[in-house]
PDB file of N, CA and C in Angstrom:
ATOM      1  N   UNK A   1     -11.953   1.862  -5.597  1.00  0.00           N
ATOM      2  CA  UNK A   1     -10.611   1.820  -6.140  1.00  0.00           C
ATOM      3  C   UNK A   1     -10.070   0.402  -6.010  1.00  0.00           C
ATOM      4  N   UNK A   2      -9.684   0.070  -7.092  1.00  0.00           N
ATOM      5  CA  UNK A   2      -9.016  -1.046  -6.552  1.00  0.00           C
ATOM      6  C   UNK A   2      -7.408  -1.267  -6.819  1.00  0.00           C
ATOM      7  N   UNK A   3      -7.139  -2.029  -5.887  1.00  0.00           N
ATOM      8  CA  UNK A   3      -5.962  -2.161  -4.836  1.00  0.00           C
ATOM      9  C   UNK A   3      -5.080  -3.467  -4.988  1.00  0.00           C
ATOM     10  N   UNK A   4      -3.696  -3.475  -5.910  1.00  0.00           N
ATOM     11  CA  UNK A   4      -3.311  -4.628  -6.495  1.00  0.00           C
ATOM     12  C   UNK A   4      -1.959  -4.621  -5.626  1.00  0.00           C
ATOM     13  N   UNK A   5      -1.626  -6.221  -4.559  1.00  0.00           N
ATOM     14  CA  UNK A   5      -0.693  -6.449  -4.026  1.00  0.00           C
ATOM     15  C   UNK A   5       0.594  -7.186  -5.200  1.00  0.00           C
ATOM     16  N   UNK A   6       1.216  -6.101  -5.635  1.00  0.00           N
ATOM     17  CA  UNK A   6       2.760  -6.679  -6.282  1.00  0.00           C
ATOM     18  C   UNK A   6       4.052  -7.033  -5.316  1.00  0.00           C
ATOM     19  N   UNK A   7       3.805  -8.607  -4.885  1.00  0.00           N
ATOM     20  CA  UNK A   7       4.470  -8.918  -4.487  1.00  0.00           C
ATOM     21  C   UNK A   7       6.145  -8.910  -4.257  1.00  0.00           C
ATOM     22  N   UNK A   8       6.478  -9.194  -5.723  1.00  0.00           N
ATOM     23  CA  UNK A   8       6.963  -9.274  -5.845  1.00  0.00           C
ATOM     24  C   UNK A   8       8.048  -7.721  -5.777  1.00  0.00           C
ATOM     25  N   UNK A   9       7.551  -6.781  -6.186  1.00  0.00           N
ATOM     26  CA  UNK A   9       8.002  -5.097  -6.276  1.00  0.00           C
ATOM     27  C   UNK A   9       7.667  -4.958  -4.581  1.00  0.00           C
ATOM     28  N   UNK A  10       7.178  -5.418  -3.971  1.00  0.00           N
ATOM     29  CA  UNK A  10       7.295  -5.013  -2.400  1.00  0.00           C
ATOM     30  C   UNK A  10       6.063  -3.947  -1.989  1.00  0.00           C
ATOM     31  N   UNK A  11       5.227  -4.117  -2.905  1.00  0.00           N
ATOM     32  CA  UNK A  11       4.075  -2.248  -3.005  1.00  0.00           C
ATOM     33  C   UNK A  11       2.895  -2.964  -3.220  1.00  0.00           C
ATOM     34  N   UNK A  12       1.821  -1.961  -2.830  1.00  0.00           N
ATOM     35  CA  UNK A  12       0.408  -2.141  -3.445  1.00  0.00           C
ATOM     36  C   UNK A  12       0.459  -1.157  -4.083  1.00  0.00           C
ATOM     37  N   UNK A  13      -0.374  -1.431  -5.144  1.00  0.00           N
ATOM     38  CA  UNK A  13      -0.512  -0.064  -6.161  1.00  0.00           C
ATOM     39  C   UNK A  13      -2.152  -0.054  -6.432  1.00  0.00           C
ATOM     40  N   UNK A  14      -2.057   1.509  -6.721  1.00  0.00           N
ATOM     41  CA  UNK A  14      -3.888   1.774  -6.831  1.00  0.00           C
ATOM     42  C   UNK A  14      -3.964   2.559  -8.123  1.00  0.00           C
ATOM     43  N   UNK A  15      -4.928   3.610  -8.425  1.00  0.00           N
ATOM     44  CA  UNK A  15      -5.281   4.442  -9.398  1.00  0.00           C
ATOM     45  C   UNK A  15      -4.113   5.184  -9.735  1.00  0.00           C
ATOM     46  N   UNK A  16      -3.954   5.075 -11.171  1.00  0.00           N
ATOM     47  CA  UNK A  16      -2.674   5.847 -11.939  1.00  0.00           C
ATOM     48  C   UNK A  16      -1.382   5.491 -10.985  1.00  0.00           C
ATOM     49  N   UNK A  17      -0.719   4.263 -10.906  1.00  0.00           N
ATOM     50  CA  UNK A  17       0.082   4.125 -10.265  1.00  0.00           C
ATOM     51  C   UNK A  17       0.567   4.586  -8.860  1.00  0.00           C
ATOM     52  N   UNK A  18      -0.565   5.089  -8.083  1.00  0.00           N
ATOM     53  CA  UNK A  18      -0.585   5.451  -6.803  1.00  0.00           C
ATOM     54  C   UNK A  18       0.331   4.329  -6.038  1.00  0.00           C
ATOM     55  N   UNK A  19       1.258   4.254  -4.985  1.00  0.00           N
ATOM     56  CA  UNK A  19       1.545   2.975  -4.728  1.00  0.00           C
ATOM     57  C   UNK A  19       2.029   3.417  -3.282  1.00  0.00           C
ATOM     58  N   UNK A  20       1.772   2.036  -2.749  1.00  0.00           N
ATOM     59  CA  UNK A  20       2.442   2.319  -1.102  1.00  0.00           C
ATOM     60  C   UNK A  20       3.742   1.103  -1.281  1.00  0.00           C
ATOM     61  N   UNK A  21       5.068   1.427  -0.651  1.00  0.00           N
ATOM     62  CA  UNK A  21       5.897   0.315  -0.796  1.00  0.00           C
ATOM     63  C   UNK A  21       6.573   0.117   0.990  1.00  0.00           C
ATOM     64  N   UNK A  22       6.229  -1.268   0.554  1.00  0.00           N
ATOM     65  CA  UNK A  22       6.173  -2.085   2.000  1.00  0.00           C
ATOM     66  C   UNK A  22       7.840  -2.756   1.931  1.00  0.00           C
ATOM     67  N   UNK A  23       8.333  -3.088   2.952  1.00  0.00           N
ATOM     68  CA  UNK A  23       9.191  -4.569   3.210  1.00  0.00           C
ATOM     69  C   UNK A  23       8.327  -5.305   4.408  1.00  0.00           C
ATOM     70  N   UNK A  24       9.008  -6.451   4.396  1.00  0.00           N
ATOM     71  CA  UNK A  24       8.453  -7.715   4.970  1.00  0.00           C
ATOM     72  C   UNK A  24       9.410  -8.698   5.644  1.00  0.00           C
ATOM     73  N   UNK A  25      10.388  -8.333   7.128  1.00  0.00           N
ATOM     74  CA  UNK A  25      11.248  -9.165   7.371  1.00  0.00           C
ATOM     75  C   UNK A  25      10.611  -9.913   8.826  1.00  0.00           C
ATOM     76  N   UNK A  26      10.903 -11.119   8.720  1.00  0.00           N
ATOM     77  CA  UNK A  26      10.443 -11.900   9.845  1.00  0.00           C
ATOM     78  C   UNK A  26       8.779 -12.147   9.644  1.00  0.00           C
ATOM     79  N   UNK A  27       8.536 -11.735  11.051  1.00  0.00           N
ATOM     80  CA  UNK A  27       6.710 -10.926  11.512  1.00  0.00           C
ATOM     81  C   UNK A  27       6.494 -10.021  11.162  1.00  0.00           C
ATOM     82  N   UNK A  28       7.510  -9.009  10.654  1.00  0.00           N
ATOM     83  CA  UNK A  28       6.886  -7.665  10.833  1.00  0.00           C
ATOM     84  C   UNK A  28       6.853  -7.046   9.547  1.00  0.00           C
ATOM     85  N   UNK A  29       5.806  -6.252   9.335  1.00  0.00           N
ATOM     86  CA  UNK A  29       5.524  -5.750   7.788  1.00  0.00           C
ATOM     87  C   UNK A  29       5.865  -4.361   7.830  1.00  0.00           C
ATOM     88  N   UNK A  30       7.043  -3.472   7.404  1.00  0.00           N
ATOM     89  CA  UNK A  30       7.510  -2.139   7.562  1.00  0.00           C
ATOM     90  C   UNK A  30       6.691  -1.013   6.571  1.00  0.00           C
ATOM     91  N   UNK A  31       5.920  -0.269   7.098  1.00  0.00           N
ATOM     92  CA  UNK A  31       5.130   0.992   5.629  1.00  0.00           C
ATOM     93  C   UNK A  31       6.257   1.611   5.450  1.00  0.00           C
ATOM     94  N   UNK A  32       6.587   1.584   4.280  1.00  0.00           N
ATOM     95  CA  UNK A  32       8.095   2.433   3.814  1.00  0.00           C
ATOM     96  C   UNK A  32       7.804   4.094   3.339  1.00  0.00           C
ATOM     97  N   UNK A  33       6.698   3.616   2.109  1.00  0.00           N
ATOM     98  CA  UNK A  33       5.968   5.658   1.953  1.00  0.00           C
ATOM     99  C   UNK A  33       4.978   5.142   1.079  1.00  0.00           C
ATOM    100  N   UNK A  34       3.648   6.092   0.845  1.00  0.00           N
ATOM    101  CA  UNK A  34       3.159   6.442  -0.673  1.00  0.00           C
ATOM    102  C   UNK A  34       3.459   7.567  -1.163  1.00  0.00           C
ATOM    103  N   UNK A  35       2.957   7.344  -2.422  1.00  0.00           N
ATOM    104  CA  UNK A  35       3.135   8.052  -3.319  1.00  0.00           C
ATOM    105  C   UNK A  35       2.009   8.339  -4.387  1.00  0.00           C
ATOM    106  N   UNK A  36       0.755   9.630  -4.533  1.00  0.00           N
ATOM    107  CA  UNK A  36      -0.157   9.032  -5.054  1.00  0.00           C
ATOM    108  C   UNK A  36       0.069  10.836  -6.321  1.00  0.00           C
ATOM    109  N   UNK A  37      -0.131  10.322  -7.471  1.00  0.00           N
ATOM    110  CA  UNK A  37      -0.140  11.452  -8.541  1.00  0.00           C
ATOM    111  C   UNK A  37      -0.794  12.655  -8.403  1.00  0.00           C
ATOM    112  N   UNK A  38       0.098  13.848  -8.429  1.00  0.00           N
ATOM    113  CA  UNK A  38      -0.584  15.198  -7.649  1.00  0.00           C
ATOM    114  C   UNK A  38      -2.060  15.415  -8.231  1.00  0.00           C
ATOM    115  N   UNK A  39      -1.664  15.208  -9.152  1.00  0.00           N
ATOM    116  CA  UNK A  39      -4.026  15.542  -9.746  1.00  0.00           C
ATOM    117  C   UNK A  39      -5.066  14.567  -9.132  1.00  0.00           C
ATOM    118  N   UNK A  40      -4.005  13.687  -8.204  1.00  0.00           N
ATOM    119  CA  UNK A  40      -5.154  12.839  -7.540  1.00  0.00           C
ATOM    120  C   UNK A  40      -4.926  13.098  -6.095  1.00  0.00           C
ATOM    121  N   UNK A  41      -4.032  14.284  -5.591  1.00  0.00           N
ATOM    122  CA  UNK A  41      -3.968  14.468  -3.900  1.00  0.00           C
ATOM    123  C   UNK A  41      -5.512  14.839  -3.919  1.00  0.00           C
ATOM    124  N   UNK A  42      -5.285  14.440  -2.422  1.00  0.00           N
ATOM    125  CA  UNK A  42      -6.504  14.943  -1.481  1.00  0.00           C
ATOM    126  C   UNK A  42      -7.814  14.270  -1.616  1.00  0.00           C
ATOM    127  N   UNK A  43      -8.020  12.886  -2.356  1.00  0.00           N
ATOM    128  CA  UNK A  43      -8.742  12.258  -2.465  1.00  0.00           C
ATOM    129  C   UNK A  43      -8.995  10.784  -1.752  1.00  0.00           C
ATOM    130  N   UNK A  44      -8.234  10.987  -0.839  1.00  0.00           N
ATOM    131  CA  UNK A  44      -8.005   9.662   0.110  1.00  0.00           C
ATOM    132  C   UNK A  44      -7.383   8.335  -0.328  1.00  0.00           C
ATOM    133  N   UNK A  45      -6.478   8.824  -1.799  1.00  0.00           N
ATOM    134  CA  UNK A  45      -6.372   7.274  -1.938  1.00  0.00           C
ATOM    135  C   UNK A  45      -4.694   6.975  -1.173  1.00  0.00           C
ATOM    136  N   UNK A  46      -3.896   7.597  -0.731  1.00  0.00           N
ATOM    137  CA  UNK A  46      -3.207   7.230   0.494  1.00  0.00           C
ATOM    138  C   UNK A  46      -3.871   6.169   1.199  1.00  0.00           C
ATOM    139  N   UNK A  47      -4.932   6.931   1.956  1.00  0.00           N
ATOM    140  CA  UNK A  47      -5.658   6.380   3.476  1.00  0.00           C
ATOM    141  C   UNK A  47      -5.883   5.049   2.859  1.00  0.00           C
ATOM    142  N   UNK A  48      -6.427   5.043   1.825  1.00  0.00           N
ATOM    143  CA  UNK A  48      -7.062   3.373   0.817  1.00  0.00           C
ATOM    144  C   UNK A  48      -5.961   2.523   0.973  1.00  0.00           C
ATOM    145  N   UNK A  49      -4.531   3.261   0.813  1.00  0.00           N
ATOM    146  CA  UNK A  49      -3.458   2.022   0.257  1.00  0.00           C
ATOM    147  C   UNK A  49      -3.151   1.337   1.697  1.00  0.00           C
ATOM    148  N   UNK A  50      -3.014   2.732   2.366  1.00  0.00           N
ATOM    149  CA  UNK A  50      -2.634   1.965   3.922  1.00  0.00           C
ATOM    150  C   UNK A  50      -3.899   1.763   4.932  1.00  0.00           C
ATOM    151  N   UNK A  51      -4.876   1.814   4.386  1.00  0.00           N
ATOM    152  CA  UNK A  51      -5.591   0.944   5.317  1.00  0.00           C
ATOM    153  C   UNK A  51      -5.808  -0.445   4.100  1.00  0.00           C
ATOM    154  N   UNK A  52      -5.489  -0.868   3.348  1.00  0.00           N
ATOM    155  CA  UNK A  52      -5.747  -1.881   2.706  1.00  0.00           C
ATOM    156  C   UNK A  52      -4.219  -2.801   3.327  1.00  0.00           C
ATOM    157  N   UNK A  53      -3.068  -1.936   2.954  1.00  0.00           N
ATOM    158  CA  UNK A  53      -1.587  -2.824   3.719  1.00  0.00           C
ATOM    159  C   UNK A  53      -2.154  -3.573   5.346  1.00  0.00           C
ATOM    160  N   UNK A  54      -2.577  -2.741   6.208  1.00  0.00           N
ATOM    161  CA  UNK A  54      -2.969  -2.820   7.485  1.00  0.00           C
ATOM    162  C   UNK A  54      -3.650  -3.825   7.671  1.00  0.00           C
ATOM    163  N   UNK A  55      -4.734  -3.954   6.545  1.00  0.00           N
ATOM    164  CA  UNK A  55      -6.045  -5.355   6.661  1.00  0.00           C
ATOM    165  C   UNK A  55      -4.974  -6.083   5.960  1.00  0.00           C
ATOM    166  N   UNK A  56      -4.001  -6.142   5.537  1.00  0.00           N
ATOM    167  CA  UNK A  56      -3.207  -7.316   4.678  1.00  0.00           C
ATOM    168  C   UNK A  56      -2.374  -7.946   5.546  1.00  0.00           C
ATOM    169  N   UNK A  57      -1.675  -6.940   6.589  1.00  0.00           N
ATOM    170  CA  UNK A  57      -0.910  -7.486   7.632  1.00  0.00           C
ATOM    171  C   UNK A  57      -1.798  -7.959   8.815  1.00  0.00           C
ATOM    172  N   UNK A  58      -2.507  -7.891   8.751  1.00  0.00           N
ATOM    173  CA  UNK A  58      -3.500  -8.339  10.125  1.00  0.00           C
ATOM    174  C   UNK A  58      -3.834  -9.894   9.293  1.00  0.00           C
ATOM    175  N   UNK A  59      -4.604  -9.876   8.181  1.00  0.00           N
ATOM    176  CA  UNK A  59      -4.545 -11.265   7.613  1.00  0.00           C
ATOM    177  C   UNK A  59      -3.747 -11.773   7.488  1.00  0.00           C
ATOM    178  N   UNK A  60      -2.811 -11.566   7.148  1.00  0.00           N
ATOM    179  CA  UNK A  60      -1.294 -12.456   7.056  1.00  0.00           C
ATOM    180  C   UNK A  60      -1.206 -13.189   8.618  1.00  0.00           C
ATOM    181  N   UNK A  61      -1.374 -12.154   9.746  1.00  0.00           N
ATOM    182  CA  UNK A  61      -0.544 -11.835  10.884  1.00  0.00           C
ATOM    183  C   UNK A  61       0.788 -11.585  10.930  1.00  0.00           C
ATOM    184  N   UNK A  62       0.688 -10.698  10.523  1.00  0.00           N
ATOM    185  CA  UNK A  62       2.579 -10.019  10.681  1.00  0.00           C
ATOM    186  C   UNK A  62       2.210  -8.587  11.230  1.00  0.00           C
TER     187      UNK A  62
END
């Protein structure tokens, strides 16, 4: 799956607009929610968005 950081909108977004939306104040990077299209629950792409945010904030370091 791949996994596009929109900066600017504050989210990563994945398959069919799946998206996790983040803020970013200081150091610290806040998971706000996802949201992934019901014909695609239960297929792990949650776990994808936020373990992809997680490796993003660890690279950053925040």
């Amino acid at each position: 799956m791949e996994i596009i950081n929109k900066q600017r909108n504050q989210r990563f977004e994945g398959n069919h607009l799946a998206e996790l939306v983040y803020r970013i104040r200081g150091d610290k990077m806040y998971l706000m929610h996802t949201w992934v299209p019901p014909e695609l629950e239960g297929q792990g792409i949650a776990s994808a968005l936020a373990e992809f945010a997680l490796n993003y904030a660890k690279d950053k370091g925040i």
